[in-house]
N, C-alpha and C. Protein backbone atom coordinates (compact mmCIF):
# COMPACT_ATOMS: atom_id res chain seq x y z
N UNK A 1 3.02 -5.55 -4.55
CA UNK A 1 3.32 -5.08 -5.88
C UNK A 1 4.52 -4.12 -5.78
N UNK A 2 5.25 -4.12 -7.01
CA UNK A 2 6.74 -3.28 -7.10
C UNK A 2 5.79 -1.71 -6.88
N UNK A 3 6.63 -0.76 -5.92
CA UNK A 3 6.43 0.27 -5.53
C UNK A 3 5.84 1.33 -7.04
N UNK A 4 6.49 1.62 -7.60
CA UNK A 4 6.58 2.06 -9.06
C UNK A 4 5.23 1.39 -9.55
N UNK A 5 4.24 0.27 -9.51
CA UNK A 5 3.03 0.08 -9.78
C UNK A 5 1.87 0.21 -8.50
N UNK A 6 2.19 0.01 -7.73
CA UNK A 6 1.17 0.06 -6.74
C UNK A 6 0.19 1.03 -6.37
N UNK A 7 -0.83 0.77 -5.71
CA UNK A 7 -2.16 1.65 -5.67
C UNK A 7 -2.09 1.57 -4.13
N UNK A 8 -2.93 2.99 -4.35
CA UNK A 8 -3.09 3.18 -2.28
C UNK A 8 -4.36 2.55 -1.50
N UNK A 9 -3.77 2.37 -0.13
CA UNK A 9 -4.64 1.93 0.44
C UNK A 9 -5.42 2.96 1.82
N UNK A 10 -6.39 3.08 1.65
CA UNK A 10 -7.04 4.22 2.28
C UNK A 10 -8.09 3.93 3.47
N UNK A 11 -7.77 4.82 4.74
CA UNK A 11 -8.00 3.95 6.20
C UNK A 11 -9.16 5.15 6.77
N UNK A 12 -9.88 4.42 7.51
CA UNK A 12 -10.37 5.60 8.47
C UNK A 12 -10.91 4.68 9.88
N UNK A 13 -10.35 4.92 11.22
CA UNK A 13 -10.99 3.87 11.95
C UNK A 13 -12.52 4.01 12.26
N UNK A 14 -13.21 3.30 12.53
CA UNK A 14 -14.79 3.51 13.02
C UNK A 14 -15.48 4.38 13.47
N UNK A 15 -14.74 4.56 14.55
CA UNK A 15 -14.84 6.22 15.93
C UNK A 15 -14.97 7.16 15.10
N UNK A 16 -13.50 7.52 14.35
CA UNK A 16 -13.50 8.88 13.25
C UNK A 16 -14.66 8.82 12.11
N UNK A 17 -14.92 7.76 11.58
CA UNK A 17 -16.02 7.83 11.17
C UNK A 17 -17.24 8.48 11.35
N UNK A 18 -17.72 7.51 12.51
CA UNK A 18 -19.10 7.94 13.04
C UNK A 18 -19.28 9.32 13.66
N UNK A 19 -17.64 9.94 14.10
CA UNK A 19 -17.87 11.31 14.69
C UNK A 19 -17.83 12.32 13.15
N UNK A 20 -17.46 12.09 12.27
CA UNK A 20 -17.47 12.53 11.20
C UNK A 20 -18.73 12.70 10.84
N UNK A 21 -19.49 11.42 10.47
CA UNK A 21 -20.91 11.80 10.32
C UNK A 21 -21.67 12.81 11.35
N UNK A 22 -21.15 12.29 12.27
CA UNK A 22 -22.39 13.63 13.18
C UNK A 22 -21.54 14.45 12.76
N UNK A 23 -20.63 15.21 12.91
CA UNK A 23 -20.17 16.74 12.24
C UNK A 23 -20.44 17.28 11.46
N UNK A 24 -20.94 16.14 10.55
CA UNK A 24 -21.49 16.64 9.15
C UNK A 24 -23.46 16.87 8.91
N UNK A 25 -23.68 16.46 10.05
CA UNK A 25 -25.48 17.20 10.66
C UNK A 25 -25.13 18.48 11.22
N UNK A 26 -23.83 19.10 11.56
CA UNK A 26 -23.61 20.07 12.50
C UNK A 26 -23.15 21.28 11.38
N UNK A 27 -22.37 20.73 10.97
CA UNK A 27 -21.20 21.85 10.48
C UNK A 27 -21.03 22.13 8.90
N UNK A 28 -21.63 20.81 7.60
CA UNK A 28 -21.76 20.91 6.73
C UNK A 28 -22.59 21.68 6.26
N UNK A 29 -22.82 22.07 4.85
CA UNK A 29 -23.65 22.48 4.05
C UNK A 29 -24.50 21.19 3.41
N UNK A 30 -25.60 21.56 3.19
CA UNK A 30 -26.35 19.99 2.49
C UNK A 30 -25.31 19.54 1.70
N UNK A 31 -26.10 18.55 1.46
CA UNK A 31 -25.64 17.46 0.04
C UNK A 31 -24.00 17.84 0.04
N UNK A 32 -23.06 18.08 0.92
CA UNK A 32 -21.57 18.33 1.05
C UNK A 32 -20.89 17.11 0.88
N UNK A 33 -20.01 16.69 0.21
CA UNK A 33 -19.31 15.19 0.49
C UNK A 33 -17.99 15.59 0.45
N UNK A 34 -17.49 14.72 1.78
CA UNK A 34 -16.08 14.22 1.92
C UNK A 34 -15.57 13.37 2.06
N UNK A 35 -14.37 13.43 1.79
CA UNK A 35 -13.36 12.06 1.50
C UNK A 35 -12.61 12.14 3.36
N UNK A 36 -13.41 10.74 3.82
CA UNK A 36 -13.32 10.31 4.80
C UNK A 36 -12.07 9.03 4.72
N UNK A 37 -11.11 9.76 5.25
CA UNK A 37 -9.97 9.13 5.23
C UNK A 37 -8.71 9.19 6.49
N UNK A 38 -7.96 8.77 6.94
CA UNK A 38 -7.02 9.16 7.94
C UNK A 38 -6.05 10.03 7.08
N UNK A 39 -5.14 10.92 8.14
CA UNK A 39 -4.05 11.65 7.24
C UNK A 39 -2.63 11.45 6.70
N UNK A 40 -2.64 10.04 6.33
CA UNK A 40 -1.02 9.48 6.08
C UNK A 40 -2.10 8.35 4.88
N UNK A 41 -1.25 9.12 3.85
CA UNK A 41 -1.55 8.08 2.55
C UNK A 41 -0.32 7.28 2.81
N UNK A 42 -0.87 5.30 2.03
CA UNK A 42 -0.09 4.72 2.32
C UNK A 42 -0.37 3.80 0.83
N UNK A 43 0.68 3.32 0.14
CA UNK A 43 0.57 2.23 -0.64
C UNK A 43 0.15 0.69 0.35
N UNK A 44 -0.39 -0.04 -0.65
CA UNK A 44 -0.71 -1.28 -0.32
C UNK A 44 0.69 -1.89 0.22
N UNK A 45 1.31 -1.89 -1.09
CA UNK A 45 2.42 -2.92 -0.44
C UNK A 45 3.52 -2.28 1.05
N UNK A 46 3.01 -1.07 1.12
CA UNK A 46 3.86 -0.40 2.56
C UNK A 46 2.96 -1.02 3.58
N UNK A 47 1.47 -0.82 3.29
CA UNK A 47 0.81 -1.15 4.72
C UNK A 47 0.82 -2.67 4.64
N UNK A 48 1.95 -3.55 3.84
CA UNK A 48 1.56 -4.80 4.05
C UNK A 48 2.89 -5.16 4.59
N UNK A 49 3.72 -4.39 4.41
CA UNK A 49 5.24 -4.53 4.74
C UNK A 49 5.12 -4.42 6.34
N UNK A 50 4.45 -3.15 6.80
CA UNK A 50 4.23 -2.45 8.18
C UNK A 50 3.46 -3.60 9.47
N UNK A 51 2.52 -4.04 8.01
CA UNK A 51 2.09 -5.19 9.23
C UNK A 51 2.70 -7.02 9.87
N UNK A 52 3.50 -7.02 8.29
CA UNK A 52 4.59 -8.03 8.44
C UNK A 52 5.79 -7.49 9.56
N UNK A 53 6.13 -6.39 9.57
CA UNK A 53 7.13 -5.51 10.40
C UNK A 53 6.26 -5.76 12.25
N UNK A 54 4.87 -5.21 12.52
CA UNK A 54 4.68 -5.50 13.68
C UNK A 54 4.56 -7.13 14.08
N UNK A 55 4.22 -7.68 13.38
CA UNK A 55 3.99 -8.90 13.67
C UNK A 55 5.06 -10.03 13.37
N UNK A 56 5.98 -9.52 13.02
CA UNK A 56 7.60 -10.11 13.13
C UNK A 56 7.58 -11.03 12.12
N UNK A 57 6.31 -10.79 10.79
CA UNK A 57 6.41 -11.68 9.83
C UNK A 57 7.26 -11.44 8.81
N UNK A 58 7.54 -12.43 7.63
CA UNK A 58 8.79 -11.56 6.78
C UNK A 58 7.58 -10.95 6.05
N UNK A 59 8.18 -10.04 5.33
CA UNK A 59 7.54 -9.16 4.27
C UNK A 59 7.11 -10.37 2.76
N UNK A 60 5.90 -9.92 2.47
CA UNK A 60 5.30 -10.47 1.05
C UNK A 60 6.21 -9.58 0.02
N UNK A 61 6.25 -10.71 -0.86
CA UNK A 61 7.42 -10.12 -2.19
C UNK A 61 6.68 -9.02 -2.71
N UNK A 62 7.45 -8.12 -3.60
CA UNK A 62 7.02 -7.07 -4.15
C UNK A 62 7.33 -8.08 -5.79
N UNK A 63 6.00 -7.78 -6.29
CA UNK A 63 6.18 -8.34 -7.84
C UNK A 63 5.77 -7.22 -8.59
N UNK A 64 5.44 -8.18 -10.14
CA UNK A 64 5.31 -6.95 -11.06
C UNK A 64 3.62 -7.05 -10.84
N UNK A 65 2.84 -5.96 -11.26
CA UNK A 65 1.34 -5.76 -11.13
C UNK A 65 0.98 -7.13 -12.36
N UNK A 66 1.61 -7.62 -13.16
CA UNK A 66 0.89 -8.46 -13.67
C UNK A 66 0.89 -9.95 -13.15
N UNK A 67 1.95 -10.05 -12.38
CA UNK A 67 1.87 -10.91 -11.34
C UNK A 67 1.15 -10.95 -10.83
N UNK A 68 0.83 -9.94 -10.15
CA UNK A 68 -0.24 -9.88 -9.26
C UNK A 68 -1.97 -10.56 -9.85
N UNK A 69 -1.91 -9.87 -10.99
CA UNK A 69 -2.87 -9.88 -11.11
C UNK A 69 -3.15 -11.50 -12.09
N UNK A 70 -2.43 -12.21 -11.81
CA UNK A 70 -2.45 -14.00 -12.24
C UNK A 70 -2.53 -14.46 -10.51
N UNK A 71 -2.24 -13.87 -9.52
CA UNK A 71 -2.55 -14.71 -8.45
C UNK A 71 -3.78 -14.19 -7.76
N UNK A 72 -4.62 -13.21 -8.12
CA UNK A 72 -5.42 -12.64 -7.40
C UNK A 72 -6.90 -12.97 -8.23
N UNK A 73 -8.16 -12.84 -7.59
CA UNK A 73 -9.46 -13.06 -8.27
C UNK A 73 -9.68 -11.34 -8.70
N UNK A 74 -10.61 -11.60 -10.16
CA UNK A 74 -10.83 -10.59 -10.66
C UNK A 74 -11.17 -9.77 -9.82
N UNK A 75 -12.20 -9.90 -9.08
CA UNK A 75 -12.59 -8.83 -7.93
C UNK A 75 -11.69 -8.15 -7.50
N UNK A 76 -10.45 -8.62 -6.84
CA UNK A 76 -9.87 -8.22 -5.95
C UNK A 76 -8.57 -7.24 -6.75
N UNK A 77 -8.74 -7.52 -8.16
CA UNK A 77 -7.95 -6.92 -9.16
C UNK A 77 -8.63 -5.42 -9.15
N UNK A 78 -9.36 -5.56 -9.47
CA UNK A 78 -10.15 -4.88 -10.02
C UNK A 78 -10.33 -3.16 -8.87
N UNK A 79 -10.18 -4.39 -6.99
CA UNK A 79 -10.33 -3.08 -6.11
C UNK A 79 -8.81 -2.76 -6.45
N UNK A 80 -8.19 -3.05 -6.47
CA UNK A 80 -6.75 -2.82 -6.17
C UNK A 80 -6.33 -1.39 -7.69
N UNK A 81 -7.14 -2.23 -8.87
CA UNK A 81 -6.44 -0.96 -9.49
C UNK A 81 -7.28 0.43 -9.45
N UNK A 82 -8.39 0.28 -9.27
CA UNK A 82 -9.51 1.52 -8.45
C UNK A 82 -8.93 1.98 -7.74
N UNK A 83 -8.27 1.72 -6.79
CA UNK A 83 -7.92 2.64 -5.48
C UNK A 83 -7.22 3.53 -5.71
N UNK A 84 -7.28 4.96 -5.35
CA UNK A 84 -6.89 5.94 -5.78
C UNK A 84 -6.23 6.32 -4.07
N UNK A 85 -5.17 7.34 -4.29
CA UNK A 85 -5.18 8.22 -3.07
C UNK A 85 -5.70 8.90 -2.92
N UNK A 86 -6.45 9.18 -1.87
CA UNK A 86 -8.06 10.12 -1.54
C UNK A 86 -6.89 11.45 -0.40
N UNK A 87 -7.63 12.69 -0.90
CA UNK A 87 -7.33 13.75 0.20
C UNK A 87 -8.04 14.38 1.06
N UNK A 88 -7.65 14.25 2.54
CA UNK A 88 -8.79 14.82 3.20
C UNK A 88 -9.28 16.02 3.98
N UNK A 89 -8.35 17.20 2.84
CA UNK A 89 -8.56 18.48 3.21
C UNK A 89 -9.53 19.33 3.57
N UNK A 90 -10.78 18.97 2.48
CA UNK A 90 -11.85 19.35 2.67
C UNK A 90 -12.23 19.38 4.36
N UNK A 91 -12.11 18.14 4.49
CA UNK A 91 -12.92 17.69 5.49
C UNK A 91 -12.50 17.66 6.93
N UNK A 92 -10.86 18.25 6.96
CA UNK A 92 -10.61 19.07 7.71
C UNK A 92 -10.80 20.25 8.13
N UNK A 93 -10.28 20.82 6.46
CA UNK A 93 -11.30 22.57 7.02
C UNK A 93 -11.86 22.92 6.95
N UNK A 94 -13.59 22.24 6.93
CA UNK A 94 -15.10 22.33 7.05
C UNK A 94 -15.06 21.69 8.49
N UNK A 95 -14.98 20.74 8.93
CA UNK A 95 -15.30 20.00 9.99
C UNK A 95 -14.60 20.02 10.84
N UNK A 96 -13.26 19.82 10.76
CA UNK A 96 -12.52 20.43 11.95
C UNK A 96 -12.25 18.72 13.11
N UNK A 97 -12.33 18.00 12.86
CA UNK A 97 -12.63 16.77 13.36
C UNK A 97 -11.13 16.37 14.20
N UNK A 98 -11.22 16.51 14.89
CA UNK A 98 -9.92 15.31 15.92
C UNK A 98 -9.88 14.00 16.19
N UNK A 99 -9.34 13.13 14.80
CA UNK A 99 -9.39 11.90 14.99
C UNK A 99 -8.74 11.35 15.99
N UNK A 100 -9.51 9.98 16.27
CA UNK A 100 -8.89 9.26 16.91
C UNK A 100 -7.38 8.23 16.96
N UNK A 101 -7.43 8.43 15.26
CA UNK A 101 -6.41 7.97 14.67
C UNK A 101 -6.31 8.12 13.33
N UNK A 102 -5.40 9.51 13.52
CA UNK A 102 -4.70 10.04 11.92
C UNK A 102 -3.97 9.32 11.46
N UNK A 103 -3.75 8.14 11.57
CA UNK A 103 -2.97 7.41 10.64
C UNK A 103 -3.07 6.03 11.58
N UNK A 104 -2.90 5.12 10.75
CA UNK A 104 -3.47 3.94 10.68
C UNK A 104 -2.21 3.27 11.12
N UNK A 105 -0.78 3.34 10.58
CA UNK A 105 0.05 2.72 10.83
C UNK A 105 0.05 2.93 12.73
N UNK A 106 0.29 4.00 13.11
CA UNK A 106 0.82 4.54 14.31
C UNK A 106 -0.66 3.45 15.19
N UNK A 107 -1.83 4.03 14.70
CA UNK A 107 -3.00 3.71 15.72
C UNK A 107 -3.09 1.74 15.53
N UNK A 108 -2.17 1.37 14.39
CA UNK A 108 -1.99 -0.51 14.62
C UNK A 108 -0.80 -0.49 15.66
N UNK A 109 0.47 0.38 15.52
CA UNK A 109 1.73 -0.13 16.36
C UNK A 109 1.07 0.08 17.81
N UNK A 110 0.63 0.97 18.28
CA UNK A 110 0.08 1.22 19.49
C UNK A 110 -1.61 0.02 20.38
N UNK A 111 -1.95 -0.50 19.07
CA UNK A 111 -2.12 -1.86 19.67
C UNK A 111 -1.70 -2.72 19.85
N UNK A 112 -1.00 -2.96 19.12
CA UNK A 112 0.15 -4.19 19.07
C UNK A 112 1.24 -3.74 20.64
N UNK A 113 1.49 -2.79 20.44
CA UNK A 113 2.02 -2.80 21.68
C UNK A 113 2.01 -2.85 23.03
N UNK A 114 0.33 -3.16 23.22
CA UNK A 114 -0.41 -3.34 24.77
C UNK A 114 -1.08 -4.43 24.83
């Protein structure tokens, strides 16, 4: 989708996850919720560009969102305009967590590259 419409896409790998949850038996206050996310917000159509970029594919066109949304199933409409950019401040400075991978782009190029 053209940059100017697009919605974000929001990552967290597995590891950071699950160490997240235990931090949050440790270090939270009850009933506390955070936005479990890596720290590099990214639009859809960047993280789709990024992965056409490692994988030496050309890039998917950027259209208008109503384009989009004549080639896509309602469902998938529907996640796409939901997605919000999530922040994950909180849940840094309650938890304190050292991901395994703050950002999603870097922790794909670094597989791709071994």
């Amino acid at each position: 989708m053209r940059a100017s419409e697009d919605s974000y896409s929001n990552h967290i790998h597995a590891d950071d996850l699950a160490m997240i949850l235990w931090l949050c038996l440790f270090r939270s206050p009850p009933a506390r919720l955070y936005a479990t996310v890596d720290s590099e917000p990214i639009q859809m159509g960047e993280w789709f560009d990024h992965l056409a970029k490692l994988y030496n594919l050309p890039a998917v066109p950027r259209v208008s969102a109503e384009a989009v949304k004549q080639a896509v199933s309602p469902m998938m409409w529907s996640f796409m305009q939901e997605s919000r950019r999530i922040h994950n401040g909180r849940m840094h400075r309650e938890l304190k967590p050292r991901l395994k991978a703050p950002s999603a782009r870097r922790f794909l190029a670094q597989l791709v590259s071994t």
